[in-house]
Each structure stands twice: as C-alpha cells, then as structure tokens.
C-alpha atoms as a PDB file:
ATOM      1  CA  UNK A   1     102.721  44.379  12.399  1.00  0.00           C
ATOM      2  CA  UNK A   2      98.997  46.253  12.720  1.00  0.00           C
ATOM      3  CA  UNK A   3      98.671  48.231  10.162  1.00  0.00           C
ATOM      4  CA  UNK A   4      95.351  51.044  10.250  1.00  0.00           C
ATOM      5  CA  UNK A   5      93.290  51.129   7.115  1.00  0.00           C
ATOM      6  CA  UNK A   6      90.342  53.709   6.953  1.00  0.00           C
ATOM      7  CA  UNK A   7      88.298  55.946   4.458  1.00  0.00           C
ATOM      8  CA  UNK A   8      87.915  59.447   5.949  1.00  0.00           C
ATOM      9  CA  UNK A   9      85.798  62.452   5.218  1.00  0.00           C
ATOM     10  CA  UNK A  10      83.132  61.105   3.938  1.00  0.00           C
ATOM     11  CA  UNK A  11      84.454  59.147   1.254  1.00  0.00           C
ATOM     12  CA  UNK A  12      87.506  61.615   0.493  1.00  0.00           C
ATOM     13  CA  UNK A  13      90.908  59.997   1.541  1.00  0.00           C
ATOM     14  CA  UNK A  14      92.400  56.657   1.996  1.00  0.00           C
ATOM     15  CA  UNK A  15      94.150  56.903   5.469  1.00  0.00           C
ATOM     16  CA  UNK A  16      96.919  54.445   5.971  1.00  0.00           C
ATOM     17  CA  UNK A  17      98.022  54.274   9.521  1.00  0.00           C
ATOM     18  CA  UNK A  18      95.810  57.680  10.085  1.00  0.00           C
ATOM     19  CA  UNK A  19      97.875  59.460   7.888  1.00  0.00           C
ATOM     20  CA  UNK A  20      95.738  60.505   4.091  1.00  0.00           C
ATOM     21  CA  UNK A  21      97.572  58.864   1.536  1.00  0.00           C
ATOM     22  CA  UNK A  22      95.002  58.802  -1.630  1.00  0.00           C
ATOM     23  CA  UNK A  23      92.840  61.380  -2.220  1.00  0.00           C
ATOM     24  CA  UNK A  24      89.522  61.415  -4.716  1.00  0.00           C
ATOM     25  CA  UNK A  25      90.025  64.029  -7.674  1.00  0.00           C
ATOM     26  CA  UNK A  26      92.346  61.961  -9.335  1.00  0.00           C
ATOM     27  CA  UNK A  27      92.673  60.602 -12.581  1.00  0.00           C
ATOM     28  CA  UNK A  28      93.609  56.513 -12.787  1.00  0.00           C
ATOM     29  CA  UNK A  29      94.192  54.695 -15.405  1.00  0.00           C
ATOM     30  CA  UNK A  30      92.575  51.890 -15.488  1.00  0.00           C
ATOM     31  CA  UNK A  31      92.867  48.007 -16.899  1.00  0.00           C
ATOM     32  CA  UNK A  32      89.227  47.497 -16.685  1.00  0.00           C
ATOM     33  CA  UNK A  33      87.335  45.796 -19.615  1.00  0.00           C
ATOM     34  CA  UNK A  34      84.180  45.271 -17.701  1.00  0.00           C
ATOM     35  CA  UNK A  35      83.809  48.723 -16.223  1.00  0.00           C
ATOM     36  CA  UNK A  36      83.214  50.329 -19.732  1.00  0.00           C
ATOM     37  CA  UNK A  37      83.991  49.917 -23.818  1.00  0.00           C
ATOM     38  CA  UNK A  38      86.979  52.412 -23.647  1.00  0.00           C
ATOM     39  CA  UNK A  39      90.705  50.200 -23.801  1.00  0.00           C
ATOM     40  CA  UNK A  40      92.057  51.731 -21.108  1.00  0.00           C
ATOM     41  CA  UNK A  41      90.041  54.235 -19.262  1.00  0.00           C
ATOM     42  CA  UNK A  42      90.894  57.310 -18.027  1.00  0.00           C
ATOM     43  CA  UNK A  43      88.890  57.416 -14.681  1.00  0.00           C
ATOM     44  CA  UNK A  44      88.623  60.233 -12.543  1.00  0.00           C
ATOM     45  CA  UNK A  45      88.373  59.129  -8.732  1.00  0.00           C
ATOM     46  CA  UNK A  46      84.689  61.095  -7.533  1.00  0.00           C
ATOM     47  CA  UNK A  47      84.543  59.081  -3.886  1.00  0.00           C
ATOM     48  CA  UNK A  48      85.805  56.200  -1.918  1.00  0.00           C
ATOM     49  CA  UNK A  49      83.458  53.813  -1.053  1.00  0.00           C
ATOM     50  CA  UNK A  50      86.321  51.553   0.921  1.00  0.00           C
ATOM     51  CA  UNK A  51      89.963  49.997   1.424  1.00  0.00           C
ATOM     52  CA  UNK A  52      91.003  46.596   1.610  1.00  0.00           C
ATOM     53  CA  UNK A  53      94.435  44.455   1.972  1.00  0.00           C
ATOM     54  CA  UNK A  54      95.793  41.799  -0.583  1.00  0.00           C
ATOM     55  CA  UNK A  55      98.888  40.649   0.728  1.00  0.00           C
ATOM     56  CA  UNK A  56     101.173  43.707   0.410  1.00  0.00           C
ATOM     57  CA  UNK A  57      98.744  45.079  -1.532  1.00  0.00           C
ATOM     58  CA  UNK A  58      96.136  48.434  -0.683  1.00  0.00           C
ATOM     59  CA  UNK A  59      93.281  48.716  -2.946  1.00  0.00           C
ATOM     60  CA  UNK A  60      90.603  50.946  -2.938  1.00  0.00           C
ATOM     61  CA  UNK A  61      86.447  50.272  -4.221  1.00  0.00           C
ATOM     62  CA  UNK A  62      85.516  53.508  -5.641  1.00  0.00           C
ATOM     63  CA  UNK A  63      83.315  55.492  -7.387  1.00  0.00           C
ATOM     64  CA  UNK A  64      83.779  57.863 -10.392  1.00  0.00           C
ATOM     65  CA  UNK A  65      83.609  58.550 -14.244  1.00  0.00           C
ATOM     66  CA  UNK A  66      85.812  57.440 -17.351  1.00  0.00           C
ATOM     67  CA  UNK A  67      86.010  60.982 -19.271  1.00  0.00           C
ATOM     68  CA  UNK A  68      86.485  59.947 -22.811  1.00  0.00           C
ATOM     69  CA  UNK A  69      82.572  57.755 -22.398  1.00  0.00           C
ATOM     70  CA  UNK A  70      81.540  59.230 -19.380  1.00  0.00           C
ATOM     71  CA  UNK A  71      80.427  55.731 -17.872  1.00  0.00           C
ATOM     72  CA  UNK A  72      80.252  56.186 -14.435  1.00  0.00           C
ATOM     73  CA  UNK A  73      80.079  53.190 -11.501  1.00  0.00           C
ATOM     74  CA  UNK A  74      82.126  51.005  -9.480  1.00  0.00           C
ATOM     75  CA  UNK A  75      85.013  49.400 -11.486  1.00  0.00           C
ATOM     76  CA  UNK A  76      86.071  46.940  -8.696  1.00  0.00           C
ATOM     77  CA  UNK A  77      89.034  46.723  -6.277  1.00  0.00           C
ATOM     78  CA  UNK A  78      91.957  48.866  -7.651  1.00  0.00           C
ATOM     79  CA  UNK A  79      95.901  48.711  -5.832  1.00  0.00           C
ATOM     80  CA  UNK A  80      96.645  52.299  -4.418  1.00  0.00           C
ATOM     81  CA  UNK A  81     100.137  51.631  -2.335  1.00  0.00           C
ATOM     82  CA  UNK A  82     102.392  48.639  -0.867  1.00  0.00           C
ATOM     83  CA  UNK A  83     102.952  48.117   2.532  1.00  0.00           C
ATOM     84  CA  UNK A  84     106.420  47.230   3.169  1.00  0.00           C
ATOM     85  CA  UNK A  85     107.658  47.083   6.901  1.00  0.00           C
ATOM     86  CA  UNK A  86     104.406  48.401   7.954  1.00  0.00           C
ATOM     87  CA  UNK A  87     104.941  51.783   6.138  1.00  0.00           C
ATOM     88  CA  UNK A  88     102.594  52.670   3.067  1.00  0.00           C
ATOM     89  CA  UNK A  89     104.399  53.134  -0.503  1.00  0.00           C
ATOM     90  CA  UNK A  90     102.360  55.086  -3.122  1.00  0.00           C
ATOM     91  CA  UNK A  91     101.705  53.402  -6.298  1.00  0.00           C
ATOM     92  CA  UNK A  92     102.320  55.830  -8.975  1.00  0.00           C
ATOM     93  CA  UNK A  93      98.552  55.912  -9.976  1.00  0.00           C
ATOM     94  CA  UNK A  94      99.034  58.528 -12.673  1.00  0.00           C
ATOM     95  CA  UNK A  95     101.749  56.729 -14.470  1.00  0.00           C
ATOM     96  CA  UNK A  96     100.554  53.424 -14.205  1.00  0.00           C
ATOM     97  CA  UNK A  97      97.594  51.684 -15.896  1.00  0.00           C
ATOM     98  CA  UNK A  98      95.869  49.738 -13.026  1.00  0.00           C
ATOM     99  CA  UNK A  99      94.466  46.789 -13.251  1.00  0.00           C
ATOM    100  CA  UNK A 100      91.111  46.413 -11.584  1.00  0.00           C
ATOM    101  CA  UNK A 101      89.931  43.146  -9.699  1.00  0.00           C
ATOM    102  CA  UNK A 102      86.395  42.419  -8.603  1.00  0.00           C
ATOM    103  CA  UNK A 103      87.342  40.171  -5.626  1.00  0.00           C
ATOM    104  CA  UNK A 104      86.305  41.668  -2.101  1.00  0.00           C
ATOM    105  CA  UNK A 105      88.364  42.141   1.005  1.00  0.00           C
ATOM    106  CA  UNK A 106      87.507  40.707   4.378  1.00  0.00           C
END
C-alpha cells in the first residue's frame, strides 16, 4: 500500500496521505544526548525540514530550540506516527520522551 509523505507550508506540517498530521509549535521530548547537555530536552518544534519512513515508523528532521539551554539545531530523525494498514497513528509526542536517531531516509 502507497502511502503519501510530504512537508507542507513551508516547513509547517507533516502531511500523511495529504492530510496535516504534525504541526511545528510543539514541544517534544526528546532522548537526545548529542543534540545538547540537558538529560532529556524539552524541544520546541520551530520548522520541518523533512519526513522519512522506517518500517512502520514516520519520523520527522527538524529544526527548533531546547528551552531549559536554549541550544538550537537539528537533533536528527525523530518518530512522529505509525502507519498501520496504510492509515497514520499519532505518537503521543507530548507524553513520550523520543528518542532521536541520526540515520537518514531514502
């Protein structure tokens, strides 16, 4: 099953299918001991740069700021949703701490 995976609006939204799913102006956080010295940053989502597939898997590379050091940059490739039968399941990116992986997507 095809499955549609695009940033829109200028870096704004993840669209999944052509449907936004993930929006910037969030706050993530984040598993990511590279990005910056905090343990586990809190991350506010400023752009995204693009989407990718791992499997089942829908991460995101994108751009933004950890508020308690106020690093800003590129952590890597962080999961946003599942696919499951084609149909795009939200990962619960306020709740969760994400862990951030620096391999690309083809």
């Amino acid at each position: 099953m095809s499955v549609s995976l695009r940033v829109l609006d200028d870096g704004a939204w993840v669209s999944v299918n052509d449907a936004r799913e993930v929006s910037v102006s969030e706050l993530w956080r984040l598993d990511a001991p590279a990005f910056c010295a905090c343990d586990l940053p809190d991350f506010v989502v400023e752009n995204v740069l693009a989407v990718g597939v791992d499997g089942r898997t829908i991460d995101a590379k994108v751009y933004g700021q950890c508020i308690a050091c106020g690093e800003t940059g590129v952590p890597g490739w962080i999961p946003v949703g599942r696919l499951s039968d084609g149909e795009f399941t939200d990962i619960d990116r306020e709740r969760s701490v994400l862990a951030v992986r620096e391999t690309a997507h083809d």
